[in-house]
Protein backbone atom coordinates (compact mmCIF):
# COMPACT_ATOMS: atom_id res chain seq x y z
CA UNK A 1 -37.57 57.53 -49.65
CA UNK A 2 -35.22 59.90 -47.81
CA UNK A 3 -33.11 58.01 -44.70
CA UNK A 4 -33.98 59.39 -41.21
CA UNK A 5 -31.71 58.71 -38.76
CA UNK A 6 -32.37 58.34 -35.36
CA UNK A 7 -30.49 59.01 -31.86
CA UNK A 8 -30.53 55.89 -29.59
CA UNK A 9 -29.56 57.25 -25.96
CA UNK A 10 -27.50 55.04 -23.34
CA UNK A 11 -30.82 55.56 -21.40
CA UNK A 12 -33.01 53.95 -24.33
CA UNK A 13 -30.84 50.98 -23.84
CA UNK A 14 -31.14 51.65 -19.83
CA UNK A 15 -34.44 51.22 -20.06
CA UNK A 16 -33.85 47.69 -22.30
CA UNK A 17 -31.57 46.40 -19.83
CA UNK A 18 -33.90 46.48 -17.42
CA UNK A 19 -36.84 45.29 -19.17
CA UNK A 20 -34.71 42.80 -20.36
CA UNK A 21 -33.33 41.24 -17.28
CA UNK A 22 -37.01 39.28 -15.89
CA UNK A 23 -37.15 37.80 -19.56
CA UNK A 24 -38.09 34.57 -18.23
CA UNK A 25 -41.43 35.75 -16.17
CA UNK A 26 -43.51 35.56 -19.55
CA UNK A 27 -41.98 31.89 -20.25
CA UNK A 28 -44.54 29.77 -22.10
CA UNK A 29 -44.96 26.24 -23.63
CA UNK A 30 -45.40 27.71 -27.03
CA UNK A 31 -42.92 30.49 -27.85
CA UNK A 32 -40.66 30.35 -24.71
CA UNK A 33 -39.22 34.16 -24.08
CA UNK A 34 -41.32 35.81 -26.86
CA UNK A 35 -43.38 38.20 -24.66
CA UNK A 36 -41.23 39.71 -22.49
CA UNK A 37 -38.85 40.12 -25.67
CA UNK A 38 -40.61 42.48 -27.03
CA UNK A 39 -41.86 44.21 -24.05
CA UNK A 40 -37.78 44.57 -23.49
CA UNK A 41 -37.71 46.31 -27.15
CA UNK A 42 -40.46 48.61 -26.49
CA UNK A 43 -38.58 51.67 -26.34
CA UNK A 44 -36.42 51.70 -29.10
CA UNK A 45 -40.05 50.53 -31.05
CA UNK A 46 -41.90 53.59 -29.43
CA UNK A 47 -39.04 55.95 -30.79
CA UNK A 48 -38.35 54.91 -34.08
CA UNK A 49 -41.32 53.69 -34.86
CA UNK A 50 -43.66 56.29 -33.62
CA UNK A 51 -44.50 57.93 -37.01
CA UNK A 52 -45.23 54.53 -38.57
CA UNK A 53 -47.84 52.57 -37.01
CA UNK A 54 -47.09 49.57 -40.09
CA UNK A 55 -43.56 49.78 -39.27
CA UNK A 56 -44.39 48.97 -35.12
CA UNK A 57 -46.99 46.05 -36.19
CA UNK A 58 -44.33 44.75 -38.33
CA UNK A 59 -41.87 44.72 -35.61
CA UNK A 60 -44.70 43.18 -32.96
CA UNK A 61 -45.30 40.63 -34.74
CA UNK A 62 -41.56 40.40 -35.93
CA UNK A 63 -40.76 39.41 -32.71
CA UNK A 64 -43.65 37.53 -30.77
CA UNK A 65 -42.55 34.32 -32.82
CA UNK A 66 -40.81 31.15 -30.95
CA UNK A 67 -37.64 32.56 -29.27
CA UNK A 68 -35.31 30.55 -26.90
CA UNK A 69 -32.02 30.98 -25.43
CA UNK A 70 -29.56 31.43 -22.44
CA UNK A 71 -31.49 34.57 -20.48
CA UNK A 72 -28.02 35.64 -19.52
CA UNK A 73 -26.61 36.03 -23.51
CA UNK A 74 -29.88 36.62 -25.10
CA UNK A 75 -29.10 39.90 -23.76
CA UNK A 76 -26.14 40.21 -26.93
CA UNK A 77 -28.93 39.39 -29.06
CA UNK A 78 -31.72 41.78 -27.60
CA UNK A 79 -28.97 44.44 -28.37
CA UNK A 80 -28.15 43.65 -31.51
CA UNK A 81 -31.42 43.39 -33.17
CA UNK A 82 -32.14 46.84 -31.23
CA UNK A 83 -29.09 48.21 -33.66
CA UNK A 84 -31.04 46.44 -36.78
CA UNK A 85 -34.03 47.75 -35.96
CA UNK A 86 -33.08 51.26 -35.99
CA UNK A 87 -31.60 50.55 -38.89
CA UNK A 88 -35.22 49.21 -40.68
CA UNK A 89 -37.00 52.19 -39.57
CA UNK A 90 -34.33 54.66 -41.09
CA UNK A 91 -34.49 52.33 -44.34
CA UNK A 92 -38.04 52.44 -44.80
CA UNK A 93 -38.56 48.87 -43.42
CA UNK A 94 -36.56 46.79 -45.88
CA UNK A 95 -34.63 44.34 -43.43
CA UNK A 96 -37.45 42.71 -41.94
CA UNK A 97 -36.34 39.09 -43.26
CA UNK A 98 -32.66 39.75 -42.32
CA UNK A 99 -33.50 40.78 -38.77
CA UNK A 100 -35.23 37.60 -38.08
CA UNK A 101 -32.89 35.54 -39.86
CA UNK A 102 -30.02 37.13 -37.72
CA UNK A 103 -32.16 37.07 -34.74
CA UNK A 104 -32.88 32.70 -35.43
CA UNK A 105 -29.29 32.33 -36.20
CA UNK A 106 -28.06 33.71 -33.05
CA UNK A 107 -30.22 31.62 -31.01
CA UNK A 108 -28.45 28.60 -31.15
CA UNK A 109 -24.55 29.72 -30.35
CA UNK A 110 -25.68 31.71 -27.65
CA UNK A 111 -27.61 29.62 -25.66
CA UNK A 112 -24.32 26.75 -26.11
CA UNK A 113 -22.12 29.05 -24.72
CA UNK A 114 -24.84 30.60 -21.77
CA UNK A 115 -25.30 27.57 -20.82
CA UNK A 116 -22.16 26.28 -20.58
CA UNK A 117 -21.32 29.06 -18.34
CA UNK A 118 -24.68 29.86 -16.16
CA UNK A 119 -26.73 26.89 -16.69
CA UNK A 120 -25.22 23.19 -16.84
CA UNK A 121 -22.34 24.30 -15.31
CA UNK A 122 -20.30 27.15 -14.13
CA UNK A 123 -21.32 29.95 -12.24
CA UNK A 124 -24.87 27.81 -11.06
CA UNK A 125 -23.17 24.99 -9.79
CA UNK A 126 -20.30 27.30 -8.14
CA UNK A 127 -22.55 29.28 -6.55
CA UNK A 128 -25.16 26.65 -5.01
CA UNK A 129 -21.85 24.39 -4.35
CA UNK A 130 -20.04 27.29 -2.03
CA UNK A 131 -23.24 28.62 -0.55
CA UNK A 132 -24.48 25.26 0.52
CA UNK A 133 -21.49 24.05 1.63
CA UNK A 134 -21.15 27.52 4.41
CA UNK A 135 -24.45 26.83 5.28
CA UNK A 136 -24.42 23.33 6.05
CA UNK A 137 -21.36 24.62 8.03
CA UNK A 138 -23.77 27.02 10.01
CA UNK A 139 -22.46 29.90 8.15
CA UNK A 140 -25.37 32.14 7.00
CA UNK A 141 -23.26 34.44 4.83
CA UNK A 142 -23.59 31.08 2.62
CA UNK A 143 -26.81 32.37 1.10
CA UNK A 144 -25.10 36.35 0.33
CA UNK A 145 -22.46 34.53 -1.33
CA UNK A 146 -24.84 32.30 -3.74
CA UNK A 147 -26.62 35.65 -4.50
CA UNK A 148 -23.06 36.91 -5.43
CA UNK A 149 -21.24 34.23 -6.98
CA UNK A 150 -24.37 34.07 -9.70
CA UNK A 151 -25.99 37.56 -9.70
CA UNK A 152 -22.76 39.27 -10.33
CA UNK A 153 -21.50 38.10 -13.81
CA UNK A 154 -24.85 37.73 -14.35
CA UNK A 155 -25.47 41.04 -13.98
CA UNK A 156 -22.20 41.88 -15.68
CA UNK A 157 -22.79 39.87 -18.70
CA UNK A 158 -26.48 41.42 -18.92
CA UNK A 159 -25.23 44.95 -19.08
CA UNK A 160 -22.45 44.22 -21.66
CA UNK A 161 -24.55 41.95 -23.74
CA UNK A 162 -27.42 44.77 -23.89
CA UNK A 163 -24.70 47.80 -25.05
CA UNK A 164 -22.14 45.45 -26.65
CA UNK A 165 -24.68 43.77 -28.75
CA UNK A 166 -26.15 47.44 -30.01
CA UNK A 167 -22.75 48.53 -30.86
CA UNK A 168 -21.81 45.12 -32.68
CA UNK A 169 -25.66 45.33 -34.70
CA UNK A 170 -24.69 48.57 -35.57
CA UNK A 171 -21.29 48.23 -37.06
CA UNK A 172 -22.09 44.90 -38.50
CA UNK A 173 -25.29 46.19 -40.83
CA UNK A 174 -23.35 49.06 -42.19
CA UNK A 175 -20.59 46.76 -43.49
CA UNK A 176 -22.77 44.68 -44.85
CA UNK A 177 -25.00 47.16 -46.44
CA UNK A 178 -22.08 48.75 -47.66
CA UNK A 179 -20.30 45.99 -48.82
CA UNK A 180 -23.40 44.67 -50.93
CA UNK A 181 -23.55 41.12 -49.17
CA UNK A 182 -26.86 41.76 -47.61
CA UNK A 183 -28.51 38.75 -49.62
CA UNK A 184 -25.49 36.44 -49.07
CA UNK A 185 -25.56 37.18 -45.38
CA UNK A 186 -29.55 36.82 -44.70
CA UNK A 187 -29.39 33.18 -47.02
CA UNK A 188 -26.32 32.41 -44.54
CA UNK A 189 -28.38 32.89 -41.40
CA UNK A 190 -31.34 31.37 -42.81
CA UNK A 191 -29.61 27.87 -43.46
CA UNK A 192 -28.20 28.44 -39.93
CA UNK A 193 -31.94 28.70 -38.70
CA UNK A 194 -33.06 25.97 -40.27
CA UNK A 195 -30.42 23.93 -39.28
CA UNK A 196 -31.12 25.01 -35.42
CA UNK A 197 -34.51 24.05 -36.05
CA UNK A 198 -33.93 20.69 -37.66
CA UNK A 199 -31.53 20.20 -34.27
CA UNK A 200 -34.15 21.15 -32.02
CA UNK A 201 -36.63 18.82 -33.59
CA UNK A 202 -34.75 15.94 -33.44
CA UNK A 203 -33.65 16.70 -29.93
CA UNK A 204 -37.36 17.34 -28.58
CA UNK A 205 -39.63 15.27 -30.65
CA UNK A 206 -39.93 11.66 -29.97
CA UNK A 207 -41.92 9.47 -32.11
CA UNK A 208 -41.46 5.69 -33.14
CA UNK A 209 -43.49 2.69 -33.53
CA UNK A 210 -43.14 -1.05 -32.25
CA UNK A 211 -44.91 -2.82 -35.44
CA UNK A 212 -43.45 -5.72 -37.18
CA UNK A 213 -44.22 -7.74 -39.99
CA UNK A 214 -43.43 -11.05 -39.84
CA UNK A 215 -41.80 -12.56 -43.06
CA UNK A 216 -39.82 -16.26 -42.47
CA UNK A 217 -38.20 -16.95 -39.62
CA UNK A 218 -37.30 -13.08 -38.46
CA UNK A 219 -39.83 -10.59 -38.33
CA UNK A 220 -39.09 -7.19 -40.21
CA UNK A 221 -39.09 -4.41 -38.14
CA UNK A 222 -40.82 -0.96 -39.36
CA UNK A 223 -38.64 1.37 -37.04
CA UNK A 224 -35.36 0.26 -38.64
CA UNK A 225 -36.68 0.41 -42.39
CA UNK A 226 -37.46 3.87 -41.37
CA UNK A 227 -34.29 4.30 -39.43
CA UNK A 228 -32.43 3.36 -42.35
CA UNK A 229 -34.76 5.57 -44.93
CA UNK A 230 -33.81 8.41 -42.53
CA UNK A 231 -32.71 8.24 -38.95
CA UNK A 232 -35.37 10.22 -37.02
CA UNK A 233 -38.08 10.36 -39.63
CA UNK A 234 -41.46 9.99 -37.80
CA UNK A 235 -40.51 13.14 -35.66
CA UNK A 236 -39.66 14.81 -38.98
CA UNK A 237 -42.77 14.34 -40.63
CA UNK A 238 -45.21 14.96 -37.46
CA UNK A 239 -42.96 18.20 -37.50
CA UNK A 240 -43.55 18.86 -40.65
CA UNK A 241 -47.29 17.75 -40.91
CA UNK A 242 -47.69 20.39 -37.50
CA UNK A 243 -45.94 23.07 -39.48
CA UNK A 244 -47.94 22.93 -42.92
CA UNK A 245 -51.53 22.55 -40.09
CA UNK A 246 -50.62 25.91 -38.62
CA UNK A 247 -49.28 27.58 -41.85
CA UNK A 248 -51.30 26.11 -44.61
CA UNK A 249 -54.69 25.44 -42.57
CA UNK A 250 -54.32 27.62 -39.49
CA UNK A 251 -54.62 25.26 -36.57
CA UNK A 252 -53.88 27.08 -33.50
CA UNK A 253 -50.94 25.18 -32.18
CA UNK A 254 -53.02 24.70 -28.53
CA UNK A 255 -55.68 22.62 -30.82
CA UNK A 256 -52.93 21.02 -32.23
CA UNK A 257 -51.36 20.18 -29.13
CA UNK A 258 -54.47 18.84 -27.51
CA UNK A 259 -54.97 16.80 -30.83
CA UNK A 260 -51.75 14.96 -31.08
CA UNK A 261 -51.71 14.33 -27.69
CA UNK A 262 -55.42 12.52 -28.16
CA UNK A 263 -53.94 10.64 -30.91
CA UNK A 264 -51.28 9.85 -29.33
CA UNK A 265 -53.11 8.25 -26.42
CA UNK A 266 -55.29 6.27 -29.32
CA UNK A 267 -52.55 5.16 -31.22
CA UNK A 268 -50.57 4.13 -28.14
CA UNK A 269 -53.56 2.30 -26.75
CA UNK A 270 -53.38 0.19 -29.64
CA UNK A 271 -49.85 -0.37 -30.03
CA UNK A 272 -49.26 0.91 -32.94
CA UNK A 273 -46.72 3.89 -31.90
């Protein structure tokens, strides 16, 4: 199949920039920023995709899996898989895998370093700390300053993030296409994805149990046998038990959630977890 290229515009990714700055209204318990995700990729889908109705259920449903990061550097991502998915339409959609391995793998540094900047610290708590403090003073130029002392950079960082991050996809699939590394690179970023995931599971899921069996004079605990089996290992395998439901028996994960939180409440009754 013959290449077609296509022209992405700086209003294409004027249009993304602003889709792509309210990424938060569509927030959800069970994929986070999904939604408005790919509503801020609709028009580069529209354009290169508009001859292939496969290739723009492909990319739908690409990218209305689990997605979750700083709102203020997801923006580098947004733009970067923008750049790879021109790319897949003008290679006949062959880069599916790698564009959502990419896409996982990014998820993790960038919402460290957002964070660290606009969340947990930085520009939130500079803002809210000057702005507070001139208002408490009876200065209501306090609350213009907040705005400003956050909005700004984030602003800033939203705009560069949404071009940058095209310009950096761009470059970085044509050296690796042309280089012949493709496979190396989309096993790389798949490890990395798993790894974020096995992070976030041990982070977020919290499972243990208070049995003992008593044996002589001092009664054998079952969380440290499993602790020392593998630290964490009831979250593991409820993760993994959820994961092979939804994949292998296709639970909707709202029925799951409404089940484990039943037997939760049963099992906890009883003491056993």
């Amino acid at each position: 199949m013959s290449e077609k290229a296509f022209e992405i515009t700086k209003s294409d990714l004027h249009k993304v920039f602003w889709r792509s700055m309210p990424i938060e209204i569509s927030y959800n318990s069970e994929r986070l920023h999904n939604m408005f995700y790919v509503y801020s990729l609709t028009p580069i889908f529209k354009k290169i995709y508009k001859d292939d109705p496969q290739g723009m259920r492909d990319a739908l449903v690409r990218h209305m899996q689990f997605y979750n990061t700083c709102p203020q550097f997801e923006a580098i991502v947004v733009g970067i898989v923008a750049a790879l998915e021109v790319k897949n339409a003008e290679s006949g959609n062959t880069m599916g895998p790698t564009i959502e391995a990419v896409k996982t793998s990014l998820m993790g540094p960038t919402g460290v370093i957002g964070d660290a900047f606009f969340q947990t610290g930085g520009f939130r708590i500079i803002s809210a700390s000057i702005g507070a403090s001139m208002c408490i003073a009876g200065n209501p130029f306090g609350l213009l300053l907040y705005f400003l002392i956050y909005n700004v950079p984030n602003y800033l960082v939203h705009w560069w993030g949404i071009h940058q991050g095209f310009k950096m996809g761009s470059v970085f699939i044509e050296k690796v296409v042309n280089s012949g590394v493709l496979q190396k690179i989309t096993d790389l970023c798949l490890i990395v994805g798993l790894s974020v995931v096995g992070a976030l599971t041990s982070a977020y899921v919290s499972l243990s149990t208070p049995l003992q069996i008593s044996y002589g004079k001092e009664p054998i605990i079952i969380q440290e046998l499993f602790d020392q089996i593998c630290p964490n290992l009831l979250p593991l395998l409820l993760t993994l038990l959820c994961a092979w439901l939804m994949r292998k028996k296709n639970v909707k994960p709202t029925v799951l959630m409404i089940w484990v939180i039943i037997i939760g409440v049963i099992l906890g009754s009883f003491g056993i977890i």
